[in-house]
Protein backbone atom coordinates (compact mmCIF):
# COMPACT_ATOMS: atom_id res chain seq x y z
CA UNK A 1 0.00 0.00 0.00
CA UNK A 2 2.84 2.46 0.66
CA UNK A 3 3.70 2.37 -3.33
CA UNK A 4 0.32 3.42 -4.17
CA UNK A 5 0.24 5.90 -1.58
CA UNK A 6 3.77 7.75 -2.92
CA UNK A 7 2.26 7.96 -6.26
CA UNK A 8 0.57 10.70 -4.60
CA UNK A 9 3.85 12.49 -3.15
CA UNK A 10 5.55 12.22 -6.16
CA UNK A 11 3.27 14.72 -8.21
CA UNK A 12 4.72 18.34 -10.42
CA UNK A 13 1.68 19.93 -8.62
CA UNK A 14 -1.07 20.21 -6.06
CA UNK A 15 -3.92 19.90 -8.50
CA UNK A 16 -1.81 16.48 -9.13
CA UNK A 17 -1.52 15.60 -6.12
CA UNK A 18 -4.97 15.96 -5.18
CA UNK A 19 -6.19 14.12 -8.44
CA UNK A 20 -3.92 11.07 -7.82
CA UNK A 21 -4.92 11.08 -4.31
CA UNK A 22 -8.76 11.42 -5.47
CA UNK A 23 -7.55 8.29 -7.43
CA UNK A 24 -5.37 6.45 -5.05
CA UNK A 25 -8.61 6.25 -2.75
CA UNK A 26 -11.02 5.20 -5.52
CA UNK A 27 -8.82 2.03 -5.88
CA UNK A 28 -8.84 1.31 -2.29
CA UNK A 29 -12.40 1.51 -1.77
CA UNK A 30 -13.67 -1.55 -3.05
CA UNK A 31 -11.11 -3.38 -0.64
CA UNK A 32 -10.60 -0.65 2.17
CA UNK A 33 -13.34 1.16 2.59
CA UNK A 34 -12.54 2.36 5.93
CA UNK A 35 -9.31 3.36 4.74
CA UNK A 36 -10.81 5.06 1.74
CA UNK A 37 -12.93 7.29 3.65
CA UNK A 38 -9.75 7.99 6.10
CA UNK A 39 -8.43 9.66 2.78
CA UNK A 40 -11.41 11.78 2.18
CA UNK A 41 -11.43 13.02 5.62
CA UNK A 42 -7.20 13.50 5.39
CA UNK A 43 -6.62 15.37 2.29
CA UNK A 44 -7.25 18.69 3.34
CA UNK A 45 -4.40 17.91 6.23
CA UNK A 46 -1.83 15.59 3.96
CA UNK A 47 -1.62 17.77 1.08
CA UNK A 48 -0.61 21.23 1.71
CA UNK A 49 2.48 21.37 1.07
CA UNK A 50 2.09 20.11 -2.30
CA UNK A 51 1.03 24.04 -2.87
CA UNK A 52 4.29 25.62 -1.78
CA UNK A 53 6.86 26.31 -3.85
CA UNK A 54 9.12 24.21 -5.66
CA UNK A 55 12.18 25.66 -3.63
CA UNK A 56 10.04 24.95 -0.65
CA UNK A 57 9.20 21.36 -1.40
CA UNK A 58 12.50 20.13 -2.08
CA UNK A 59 13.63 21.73 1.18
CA UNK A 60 11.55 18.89 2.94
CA UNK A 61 13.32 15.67 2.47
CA UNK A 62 12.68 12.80 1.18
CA UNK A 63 11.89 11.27 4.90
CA UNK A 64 9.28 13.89 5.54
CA UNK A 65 7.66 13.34 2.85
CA UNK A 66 7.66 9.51 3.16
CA UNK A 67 6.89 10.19 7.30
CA UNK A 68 3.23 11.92 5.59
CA UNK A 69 2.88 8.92 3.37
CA UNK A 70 3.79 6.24 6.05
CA UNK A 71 1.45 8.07 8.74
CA UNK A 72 -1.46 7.46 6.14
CA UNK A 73 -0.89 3.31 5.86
CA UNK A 74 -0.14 3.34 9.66
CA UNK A 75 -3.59 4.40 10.28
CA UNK A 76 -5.02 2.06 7.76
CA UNK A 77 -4.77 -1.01 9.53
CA UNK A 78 -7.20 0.72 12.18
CA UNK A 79 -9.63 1.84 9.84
CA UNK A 80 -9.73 -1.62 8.18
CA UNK A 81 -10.58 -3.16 11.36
């Protein structure tokens, strides 16, 4: 799941971002729903800094940026249960 989920990270832009997000959780619903909705209800607080800059995003590194992704499958395993 943490693949899918950095296709997200991994966008030029925030309209990307939020579009491959948009579709990162359509694929998980028919499996995760739980997790799915978790998405809907995190967007607004994962993907902000896909807005800033350039120069600003590659001053976060690589481990923030996997730290947003891997606090998004952390919580999945609770909202699948």
């Amino acid at each position: 799941m943490l693949a899918v989920i950095n296709t997200i990270f991994v966008q030029e832009s925030a309209e990307a971002a939020s579009a491959q997000w948009c579709s990162v959780t359509d694929q998980l619903r028919p499996k995760l729903p739980k997790v799915a909705d978790m998405m809907v209800a995190a967007e607004n607080e994962v993907l902000p800094f896909m807005s800033f800059s350039v120069h600003a995003q590659k001053r976060l590194s690589p481990w923030e940026i996997r730290g947003l992704a891997s606090a998004v499958c952390q919580a999945a395993p609770a909202a699948a249960g």
